[in-house]
C-alpha atoms as a PDB file:
ATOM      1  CA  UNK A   1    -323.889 155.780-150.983  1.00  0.00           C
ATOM      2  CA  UNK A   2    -324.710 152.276-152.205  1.00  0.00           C
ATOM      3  CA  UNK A   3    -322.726 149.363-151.367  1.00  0.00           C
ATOM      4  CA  UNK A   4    -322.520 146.763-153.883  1.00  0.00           C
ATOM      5  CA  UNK A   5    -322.947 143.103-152.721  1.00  0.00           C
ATOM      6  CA  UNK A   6    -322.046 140.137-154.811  1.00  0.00           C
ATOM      7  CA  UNK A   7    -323.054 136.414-153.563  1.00  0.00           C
ATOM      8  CA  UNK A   8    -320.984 134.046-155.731  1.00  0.00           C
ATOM      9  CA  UNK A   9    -322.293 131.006-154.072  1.00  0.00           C
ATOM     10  CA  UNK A  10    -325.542 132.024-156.052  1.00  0.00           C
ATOM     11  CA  UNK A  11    -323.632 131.636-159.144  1.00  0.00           C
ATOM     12  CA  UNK A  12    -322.692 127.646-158.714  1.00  0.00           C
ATOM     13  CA  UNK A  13    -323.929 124.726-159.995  1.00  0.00           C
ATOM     14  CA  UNK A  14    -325.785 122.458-157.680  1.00  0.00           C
ATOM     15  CA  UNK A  15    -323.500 119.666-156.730  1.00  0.00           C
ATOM     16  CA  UNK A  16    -325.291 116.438-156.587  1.00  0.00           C
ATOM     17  CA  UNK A  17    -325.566 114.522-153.026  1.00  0.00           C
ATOM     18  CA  UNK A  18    -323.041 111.522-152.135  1.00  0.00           C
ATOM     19  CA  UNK A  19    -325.941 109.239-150.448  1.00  0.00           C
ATOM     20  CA  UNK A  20    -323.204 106.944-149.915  1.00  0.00           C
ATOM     21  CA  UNK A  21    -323.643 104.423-152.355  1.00  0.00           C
ATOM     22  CA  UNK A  22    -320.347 103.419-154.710  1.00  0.00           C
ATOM     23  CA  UNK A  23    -320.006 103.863-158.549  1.00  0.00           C
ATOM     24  CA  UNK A  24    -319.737 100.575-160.153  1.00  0.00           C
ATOM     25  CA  UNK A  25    -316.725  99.881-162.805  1.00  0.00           C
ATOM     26  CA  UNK A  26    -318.468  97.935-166.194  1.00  0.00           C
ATOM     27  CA  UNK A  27    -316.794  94.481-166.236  1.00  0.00           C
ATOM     28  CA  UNK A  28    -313.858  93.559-168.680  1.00  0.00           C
ATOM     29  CA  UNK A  29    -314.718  91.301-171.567  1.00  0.00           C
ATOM     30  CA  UNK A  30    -312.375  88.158-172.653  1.00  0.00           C
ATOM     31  CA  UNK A  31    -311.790  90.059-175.655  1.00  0.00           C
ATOM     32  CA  UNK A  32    -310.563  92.843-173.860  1.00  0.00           C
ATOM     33  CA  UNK A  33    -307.558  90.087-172.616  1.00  0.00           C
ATOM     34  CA  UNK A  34    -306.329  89.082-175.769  1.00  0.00           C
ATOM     35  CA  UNK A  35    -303.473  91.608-176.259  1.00  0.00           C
ATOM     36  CA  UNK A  36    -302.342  90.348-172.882  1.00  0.00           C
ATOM     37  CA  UNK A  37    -302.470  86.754-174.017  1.00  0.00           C
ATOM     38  CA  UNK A  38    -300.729  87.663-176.987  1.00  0.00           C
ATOM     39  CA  UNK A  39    -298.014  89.428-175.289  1.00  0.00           C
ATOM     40  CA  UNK A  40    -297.395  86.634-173.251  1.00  0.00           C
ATOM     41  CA  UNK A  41    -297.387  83.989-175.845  1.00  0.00           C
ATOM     42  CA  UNK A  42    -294.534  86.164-177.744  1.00  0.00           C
ATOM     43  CA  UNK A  43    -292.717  86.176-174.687  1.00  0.00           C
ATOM     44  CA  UNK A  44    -292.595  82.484-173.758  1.00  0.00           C
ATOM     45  CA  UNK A  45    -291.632  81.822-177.604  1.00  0.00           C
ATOM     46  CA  UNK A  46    -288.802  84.452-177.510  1.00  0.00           C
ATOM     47  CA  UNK A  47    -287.820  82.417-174.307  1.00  0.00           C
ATOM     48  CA  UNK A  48    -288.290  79.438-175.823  1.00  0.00           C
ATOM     49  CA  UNK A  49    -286.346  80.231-178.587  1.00  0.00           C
ATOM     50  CA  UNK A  50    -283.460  81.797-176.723  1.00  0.00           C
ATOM     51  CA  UNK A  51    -283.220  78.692-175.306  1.00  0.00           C
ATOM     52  CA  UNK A  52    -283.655  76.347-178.090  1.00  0.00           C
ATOM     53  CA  UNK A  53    -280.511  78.696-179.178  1.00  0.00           C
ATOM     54  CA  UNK A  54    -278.787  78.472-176.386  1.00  0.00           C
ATOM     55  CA  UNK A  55    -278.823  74.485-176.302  1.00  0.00           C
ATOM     56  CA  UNK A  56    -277.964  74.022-179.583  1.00  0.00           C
ATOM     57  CA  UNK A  57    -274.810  76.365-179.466  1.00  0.00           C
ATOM     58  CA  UNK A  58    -273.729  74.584-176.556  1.00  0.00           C
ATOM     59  CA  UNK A  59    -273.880  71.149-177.971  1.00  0.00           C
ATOM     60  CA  UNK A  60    -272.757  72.195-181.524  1.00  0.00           C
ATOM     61  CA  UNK A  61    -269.701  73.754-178.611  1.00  0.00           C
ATOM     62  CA  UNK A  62    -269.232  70.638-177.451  1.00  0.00           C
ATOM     63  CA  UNK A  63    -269.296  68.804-180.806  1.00  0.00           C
ATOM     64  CA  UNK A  64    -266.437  71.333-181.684  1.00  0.00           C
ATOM     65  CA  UNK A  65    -264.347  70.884-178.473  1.00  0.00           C
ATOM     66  CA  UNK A  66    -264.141  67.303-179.280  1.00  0.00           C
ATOM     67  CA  UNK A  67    -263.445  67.836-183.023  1.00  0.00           C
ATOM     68  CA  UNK A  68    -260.580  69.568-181.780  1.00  0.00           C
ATOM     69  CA  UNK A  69    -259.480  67.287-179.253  1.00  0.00           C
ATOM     70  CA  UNK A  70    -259.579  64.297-182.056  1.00  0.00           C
ATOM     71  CA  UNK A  71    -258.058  66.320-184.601  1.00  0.00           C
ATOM     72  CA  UNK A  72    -254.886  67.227-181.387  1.00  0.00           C
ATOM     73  CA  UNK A  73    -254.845  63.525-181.359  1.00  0.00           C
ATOM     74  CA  UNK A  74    -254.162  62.636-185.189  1.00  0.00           C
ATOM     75  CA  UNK A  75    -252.450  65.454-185.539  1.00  0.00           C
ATOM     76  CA  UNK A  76    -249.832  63.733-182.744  1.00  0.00           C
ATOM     77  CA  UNK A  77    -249.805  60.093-184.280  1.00  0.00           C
ATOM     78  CA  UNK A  78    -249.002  62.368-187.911  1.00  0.00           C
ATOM     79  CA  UNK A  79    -246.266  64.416-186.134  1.00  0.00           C
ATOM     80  CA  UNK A  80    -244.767  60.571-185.057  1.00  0.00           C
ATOM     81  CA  UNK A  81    -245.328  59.158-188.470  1.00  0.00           C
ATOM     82  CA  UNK A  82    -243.336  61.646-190.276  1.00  0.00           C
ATOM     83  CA  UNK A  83    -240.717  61.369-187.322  1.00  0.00           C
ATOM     84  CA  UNK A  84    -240.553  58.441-188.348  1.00  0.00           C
ATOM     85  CA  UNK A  85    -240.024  58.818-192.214  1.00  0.00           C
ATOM     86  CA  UNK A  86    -237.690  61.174-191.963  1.00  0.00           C
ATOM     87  CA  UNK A  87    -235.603  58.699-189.650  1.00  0.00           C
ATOM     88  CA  UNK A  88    -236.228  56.133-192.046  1.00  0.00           C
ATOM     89  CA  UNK A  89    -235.500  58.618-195.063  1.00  0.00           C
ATOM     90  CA  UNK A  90    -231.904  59.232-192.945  1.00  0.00           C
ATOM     91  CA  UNK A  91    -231.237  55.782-192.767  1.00  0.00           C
ATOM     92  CA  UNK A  92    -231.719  55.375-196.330  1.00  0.00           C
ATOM     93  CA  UNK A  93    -229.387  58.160-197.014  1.00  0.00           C
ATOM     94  CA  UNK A  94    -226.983  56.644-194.704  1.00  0.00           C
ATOM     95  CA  UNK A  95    -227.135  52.906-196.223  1.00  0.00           C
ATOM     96  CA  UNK A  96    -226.898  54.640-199.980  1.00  0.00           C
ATOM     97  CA  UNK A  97    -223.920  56.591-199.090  1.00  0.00           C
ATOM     98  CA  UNK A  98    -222.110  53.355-197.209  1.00  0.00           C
ATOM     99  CA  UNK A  99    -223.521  51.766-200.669  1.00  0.00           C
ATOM    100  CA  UNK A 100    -221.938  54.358-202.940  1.00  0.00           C
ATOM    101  CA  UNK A 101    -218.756  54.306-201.062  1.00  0.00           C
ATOM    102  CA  UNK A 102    -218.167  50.613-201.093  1.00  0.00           C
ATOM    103  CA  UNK A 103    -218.747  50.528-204.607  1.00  0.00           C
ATOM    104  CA  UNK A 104    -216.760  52.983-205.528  1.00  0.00           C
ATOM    105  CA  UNK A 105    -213.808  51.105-203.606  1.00  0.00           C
ATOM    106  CA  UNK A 106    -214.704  48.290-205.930  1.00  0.00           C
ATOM    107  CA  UNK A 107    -214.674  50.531-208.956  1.00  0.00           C
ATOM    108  CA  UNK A 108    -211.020  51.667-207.977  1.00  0.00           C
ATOM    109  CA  UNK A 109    -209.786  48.606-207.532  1.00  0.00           C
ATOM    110  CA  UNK A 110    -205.983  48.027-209.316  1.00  0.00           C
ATOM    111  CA  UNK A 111    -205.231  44.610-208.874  1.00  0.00           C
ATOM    112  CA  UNK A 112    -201.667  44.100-209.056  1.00  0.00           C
ATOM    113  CA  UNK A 113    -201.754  40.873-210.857  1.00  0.00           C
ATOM    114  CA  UNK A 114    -203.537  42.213-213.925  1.00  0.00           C
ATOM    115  CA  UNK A 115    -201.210  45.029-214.142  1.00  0.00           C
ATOM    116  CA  UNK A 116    -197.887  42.681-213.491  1.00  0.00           C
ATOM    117  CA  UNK A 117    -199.273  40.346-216.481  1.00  0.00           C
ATOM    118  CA  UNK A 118    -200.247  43.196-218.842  1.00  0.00           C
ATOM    119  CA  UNK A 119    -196.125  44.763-217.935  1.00  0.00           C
ATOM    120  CA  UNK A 120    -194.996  40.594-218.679  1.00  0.00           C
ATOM    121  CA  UNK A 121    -196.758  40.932-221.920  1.00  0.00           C
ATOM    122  CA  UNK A 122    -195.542  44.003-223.540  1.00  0.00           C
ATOM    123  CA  UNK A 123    -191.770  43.445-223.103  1.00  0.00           C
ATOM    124  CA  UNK A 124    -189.760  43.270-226.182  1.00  0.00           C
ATOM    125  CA  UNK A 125    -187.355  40.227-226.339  1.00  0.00           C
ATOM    126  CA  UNK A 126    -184.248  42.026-225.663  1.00  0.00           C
ATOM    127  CA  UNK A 127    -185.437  43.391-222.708  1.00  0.00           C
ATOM    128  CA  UNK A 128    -185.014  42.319-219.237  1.00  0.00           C
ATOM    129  CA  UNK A 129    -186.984  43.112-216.385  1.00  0.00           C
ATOM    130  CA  UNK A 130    -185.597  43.090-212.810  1.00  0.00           C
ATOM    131  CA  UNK A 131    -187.516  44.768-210.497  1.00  0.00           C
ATOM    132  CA  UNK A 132    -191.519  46.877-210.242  1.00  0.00           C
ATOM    133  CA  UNK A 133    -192.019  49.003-207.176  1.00  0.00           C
ATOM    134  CA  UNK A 134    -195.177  50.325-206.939  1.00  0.00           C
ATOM    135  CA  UNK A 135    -195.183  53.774-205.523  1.00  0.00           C
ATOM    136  CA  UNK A 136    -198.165  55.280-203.390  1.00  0.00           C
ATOM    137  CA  UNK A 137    -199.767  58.297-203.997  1.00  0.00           C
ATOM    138  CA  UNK A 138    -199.367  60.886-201.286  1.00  0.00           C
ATOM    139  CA  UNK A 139    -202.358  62.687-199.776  1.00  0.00           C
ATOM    140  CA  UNK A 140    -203.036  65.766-200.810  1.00  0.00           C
ATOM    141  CA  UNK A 141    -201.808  67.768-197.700  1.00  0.00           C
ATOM    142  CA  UNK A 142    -198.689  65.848-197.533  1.00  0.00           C
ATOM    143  CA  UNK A 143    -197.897  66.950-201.307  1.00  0.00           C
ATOM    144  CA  UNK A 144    -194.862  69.058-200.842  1.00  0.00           C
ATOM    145  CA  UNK A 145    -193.871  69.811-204.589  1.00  0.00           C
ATOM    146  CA  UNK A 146    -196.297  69.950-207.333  1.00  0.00           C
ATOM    147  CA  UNK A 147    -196.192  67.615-210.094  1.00  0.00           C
ATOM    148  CA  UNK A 148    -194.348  68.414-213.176  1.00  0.00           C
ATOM    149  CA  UNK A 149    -196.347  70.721-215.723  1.00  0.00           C
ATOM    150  CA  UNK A 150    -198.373  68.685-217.929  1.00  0.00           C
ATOM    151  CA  UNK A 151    -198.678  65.942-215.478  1.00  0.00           C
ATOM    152  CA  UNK A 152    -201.306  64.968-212.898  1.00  0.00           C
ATOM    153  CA  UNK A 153    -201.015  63.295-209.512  1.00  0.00           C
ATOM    154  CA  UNK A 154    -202.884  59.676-210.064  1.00  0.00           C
ATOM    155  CA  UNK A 155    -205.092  58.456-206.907  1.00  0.00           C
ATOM    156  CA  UNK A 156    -204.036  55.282-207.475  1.00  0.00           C
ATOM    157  CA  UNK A 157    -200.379  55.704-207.225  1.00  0.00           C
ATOM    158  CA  UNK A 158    -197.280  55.394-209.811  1.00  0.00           C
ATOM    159  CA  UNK A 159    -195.345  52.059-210.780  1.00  0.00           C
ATOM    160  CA  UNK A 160    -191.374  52.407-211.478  1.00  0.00           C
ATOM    161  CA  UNK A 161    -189.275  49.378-213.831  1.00  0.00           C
ATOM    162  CA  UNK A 162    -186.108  48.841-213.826  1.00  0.00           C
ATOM    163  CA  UNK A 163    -183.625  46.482-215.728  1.00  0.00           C
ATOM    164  CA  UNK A 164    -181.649  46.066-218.848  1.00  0.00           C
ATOM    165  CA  UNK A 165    -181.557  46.768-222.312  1.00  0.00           C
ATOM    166  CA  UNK A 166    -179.533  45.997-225.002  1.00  0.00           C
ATOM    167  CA  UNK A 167    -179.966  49.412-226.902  1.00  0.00           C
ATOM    168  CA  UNK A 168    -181.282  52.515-225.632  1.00  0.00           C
ATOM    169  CA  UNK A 169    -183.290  51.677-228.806  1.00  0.00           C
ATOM    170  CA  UNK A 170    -184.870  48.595-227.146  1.00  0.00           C
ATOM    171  CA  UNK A 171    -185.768  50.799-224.078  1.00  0.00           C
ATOM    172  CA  UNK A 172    -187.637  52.883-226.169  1.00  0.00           C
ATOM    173  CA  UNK A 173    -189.225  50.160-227.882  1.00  0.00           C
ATOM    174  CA  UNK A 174    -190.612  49.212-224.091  1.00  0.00           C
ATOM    175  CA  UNK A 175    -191.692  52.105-223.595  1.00  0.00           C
ATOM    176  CA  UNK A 176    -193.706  52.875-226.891  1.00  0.00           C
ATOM    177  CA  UNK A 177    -195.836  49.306-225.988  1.00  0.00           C
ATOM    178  CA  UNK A 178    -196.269  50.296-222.224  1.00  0.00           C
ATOM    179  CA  UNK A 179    -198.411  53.652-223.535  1.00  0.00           C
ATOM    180  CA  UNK A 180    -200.728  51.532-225.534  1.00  0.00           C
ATOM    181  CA  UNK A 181    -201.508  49.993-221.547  1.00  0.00           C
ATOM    182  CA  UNK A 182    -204.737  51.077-220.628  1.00  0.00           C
ATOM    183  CA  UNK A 183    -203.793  50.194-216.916  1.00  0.00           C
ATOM    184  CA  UNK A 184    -201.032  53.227-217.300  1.00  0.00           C
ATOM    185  CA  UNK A 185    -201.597  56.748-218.530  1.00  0.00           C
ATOM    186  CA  UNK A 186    -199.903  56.668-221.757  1.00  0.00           C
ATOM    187  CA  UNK A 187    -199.057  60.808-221.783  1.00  0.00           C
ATOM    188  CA  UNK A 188    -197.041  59.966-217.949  1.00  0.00           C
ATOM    189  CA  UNK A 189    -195.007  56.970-218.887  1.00  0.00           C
ATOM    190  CA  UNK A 190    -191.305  58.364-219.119  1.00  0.00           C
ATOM    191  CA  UNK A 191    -187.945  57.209-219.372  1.00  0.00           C
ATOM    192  CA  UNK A 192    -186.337  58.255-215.805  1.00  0.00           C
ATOM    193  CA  UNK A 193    -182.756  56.678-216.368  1.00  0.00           C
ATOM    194  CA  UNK A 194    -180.946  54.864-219.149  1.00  0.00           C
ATOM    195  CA  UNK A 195    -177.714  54.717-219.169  1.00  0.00           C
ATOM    196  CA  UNK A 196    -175.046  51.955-220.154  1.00  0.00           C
ATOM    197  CA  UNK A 197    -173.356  49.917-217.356  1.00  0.00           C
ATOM    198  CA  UNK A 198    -171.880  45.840-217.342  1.00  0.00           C
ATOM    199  CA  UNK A 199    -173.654  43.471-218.050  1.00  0.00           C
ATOM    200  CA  UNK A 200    -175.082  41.008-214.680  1.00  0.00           C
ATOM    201  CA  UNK A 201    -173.048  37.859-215.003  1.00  0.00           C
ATOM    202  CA  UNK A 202    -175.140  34.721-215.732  1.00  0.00           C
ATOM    203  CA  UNK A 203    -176.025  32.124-212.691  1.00  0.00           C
ATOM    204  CA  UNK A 204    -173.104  30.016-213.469  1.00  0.00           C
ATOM    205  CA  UNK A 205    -170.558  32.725-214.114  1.00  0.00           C
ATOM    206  CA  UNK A 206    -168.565  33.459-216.847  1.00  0.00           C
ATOM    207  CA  UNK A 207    -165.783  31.243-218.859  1.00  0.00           C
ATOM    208  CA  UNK A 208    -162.245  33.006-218.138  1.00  0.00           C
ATOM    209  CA  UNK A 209    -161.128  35.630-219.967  1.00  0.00           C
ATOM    210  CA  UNK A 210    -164.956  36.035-221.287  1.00  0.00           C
ATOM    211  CA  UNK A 211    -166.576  39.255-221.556  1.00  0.00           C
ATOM    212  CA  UNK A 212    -170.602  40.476-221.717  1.00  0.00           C
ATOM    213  CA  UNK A 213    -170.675  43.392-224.345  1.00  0.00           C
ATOM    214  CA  UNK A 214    -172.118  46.225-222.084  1.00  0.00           C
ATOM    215  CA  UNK A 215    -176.358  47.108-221.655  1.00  0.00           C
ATOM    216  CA  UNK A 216    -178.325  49.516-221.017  1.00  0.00           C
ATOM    217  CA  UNK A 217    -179.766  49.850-217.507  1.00  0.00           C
ATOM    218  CA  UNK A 218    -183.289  51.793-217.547  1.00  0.00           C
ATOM    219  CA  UNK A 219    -185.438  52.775-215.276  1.00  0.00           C
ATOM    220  CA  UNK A 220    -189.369  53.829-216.419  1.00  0.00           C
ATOM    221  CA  UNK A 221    -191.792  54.876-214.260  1.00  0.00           C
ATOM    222  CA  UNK A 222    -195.895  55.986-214.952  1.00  0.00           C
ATOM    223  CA  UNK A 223    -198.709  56.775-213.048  1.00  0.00           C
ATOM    224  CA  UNK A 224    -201.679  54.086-212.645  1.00  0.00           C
ATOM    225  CA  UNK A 225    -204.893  54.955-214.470  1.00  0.00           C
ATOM    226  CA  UNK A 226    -207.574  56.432-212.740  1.00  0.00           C
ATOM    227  CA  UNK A 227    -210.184  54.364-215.299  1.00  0.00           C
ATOM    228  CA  UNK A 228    -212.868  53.030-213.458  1.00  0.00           C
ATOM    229  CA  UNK A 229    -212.348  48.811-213.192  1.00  0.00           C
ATOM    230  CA  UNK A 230    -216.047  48.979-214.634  1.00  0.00           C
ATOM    231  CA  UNK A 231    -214.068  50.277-217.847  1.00  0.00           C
ATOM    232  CA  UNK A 232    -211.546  48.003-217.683  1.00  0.00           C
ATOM    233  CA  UNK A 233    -214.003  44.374-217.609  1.00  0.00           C
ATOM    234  CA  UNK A 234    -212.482  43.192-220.938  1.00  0.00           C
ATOM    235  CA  UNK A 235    -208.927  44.067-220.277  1.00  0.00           C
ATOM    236  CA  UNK A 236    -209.385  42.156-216.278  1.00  0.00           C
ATOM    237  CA  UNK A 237    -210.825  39.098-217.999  1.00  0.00           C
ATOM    238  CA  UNK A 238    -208.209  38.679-220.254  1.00  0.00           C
ATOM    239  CA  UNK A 239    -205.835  38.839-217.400  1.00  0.00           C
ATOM    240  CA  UNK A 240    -207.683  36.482-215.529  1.00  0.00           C
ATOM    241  CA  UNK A 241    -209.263  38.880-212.338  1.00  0.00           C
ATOM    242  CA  UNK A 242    -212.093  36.950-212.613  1.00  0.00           C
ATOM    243  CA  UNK A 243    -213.478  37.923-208.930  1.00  0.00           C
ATOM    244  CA  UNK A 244    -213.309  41.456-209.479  1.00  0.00           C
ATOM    245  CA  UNK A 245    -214.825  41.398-213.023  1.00  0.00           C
ATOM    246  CA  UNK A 246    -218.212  39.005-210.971  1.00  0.00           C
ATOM    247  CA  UNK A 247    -218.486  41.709-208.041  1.00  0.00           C
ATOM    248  CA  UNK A 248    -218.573  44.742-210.594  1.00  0.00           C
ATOM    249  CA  UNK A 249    -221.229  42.579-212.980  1.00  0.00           C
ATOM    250  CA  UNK A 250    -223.523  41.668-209.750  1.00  0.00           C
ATOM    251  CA  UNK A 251    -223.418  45.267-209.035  1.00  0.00           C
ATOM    252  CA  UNK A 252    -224.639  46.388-212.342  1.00  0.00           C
ATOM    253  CA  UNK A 253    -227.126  43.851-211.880  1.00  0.00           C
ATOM    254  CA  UNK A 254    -228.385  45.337-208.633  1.00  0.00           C
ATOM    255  CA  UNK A 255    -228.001  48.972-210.340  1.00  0.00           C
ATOM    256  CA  UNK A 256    -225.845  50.232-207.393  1.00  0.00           C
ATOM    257  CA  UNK A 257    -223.439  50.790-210.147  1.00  0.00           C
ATOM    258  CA  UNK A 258    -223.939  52.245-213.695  1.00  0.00           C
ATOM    259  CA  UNK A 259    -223.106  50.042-216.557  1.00  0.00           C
END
């Protein structure tokens, strides 16, 4: 038999001989470095611009923060201002009402002697006046009976006369001129009591055996009118209030009252 014999080492390609000598590398060229260069230059800008960024944020930060810390501040010094007008505003308020009130005291003002000489100058000849009681009006919670129907409780009060007559005629003669009083309220002025009695002997008495025909003792009472005094200027003057009639002009003047 044959044997077959293969040599593979035949077969392979003659490696070259290392004589110990190194391969040299071709040297890099500057242009060969510009994508580096490039690289780095976009990479310090972006730095460079982060920061720029970052400065500017900061300070425009800053700039804010103290914005906000001056605005704090006049926002304060506002806060006391209008503290301020409203206590002002208050005391306004206050001084208008005290204002209001006193005038209106003024305004309500009766004064007796106008009313006395208006009363003097209305009664008839044959009428005699003894006595005028002025009677208070009661406050509302101490009002135990309503007033009679058709009549009104004055603020101001009521006024009751009393004397003599000599005819129930000439009573109501009295009382027909004390309704035309604008100091009264014509629609409460009422008769209360008339009824015939003696006469009241004169100061120095009477002869003997002398005898006063008999009169008629009255009594008539009315509420005051609650007219403002401002109304009433003409009817004061003529009755000679002359300080009441100057406050209520020099408070038109001043417009805390309303002509």
């Amino acid at each position: 038999m044959y044997s077959l014999d293969i040599n593979f080492l035949k077969d392979r390609a003659p490696v070259p001989k290392n004589d110990g000598t190194r391969i040299k590398k071709a040297p890099m060229s500057p242009g060969d470095l510009t994508p580096l260069y490039i690289g780095g230059a976009v990479a310090a800008f972006t730095l460079a611009l982060v920061g720029t960024g970052w400065w500017f944020l900061q300070s425009q930060n800053e700039q804010l923060q103290q914005n906000i810390a001056q605005l704090e501040q006049e926002n304060q010094k506002l806060e006391a201002e209008i503290g301020n007008i409203n206590k002002i505003r208050q005391e306004i308020t206050q001084v208008k009402s005290e204002t209001q009130a006193l005038v209106t005291v003024f305004d309500q003002i009766r004064p007796w002697s106008a009313i006395l000489q208006d009363v003097r100058e209305r009664i008839p000849a044959s009428v005699q006046l003894e006595n005028v009681k002025h009677i208070a009006a009661a406050a509302p919670a101490a009002a135990s009976t309503p007033p009679p129907a058709g009549q009104t409780q004055s603020q101001a009060g009521a006024i009751e006369l009393g004397g003599f007559a000599r005819s129930f005629a000439d009573v109501n003669d009295f009382l027909v001129t004390l309704q035309q009083s604008r100091f009264l309220k014509a629609k409460e002025v009422r008769i209360t009591n008339a009824e015939l009695a003696e006469a009241p002997a004169p100061p120095g008495g009477l002869p003997q055996g002398a005898k006063l025909p008999k009169v008629v003792k009255y009594t008539i009472q009315s509420s005051l009118s609650d007219v403002p005094a401002s109304e009433l200027m003409r009817e004061l003057e003529q009755k000679g209030t002359v300080g009441l009639v100057a406050r209520i002009r020099s408070l038109q003047q001043t417009g805390a009252l309303q002509r």
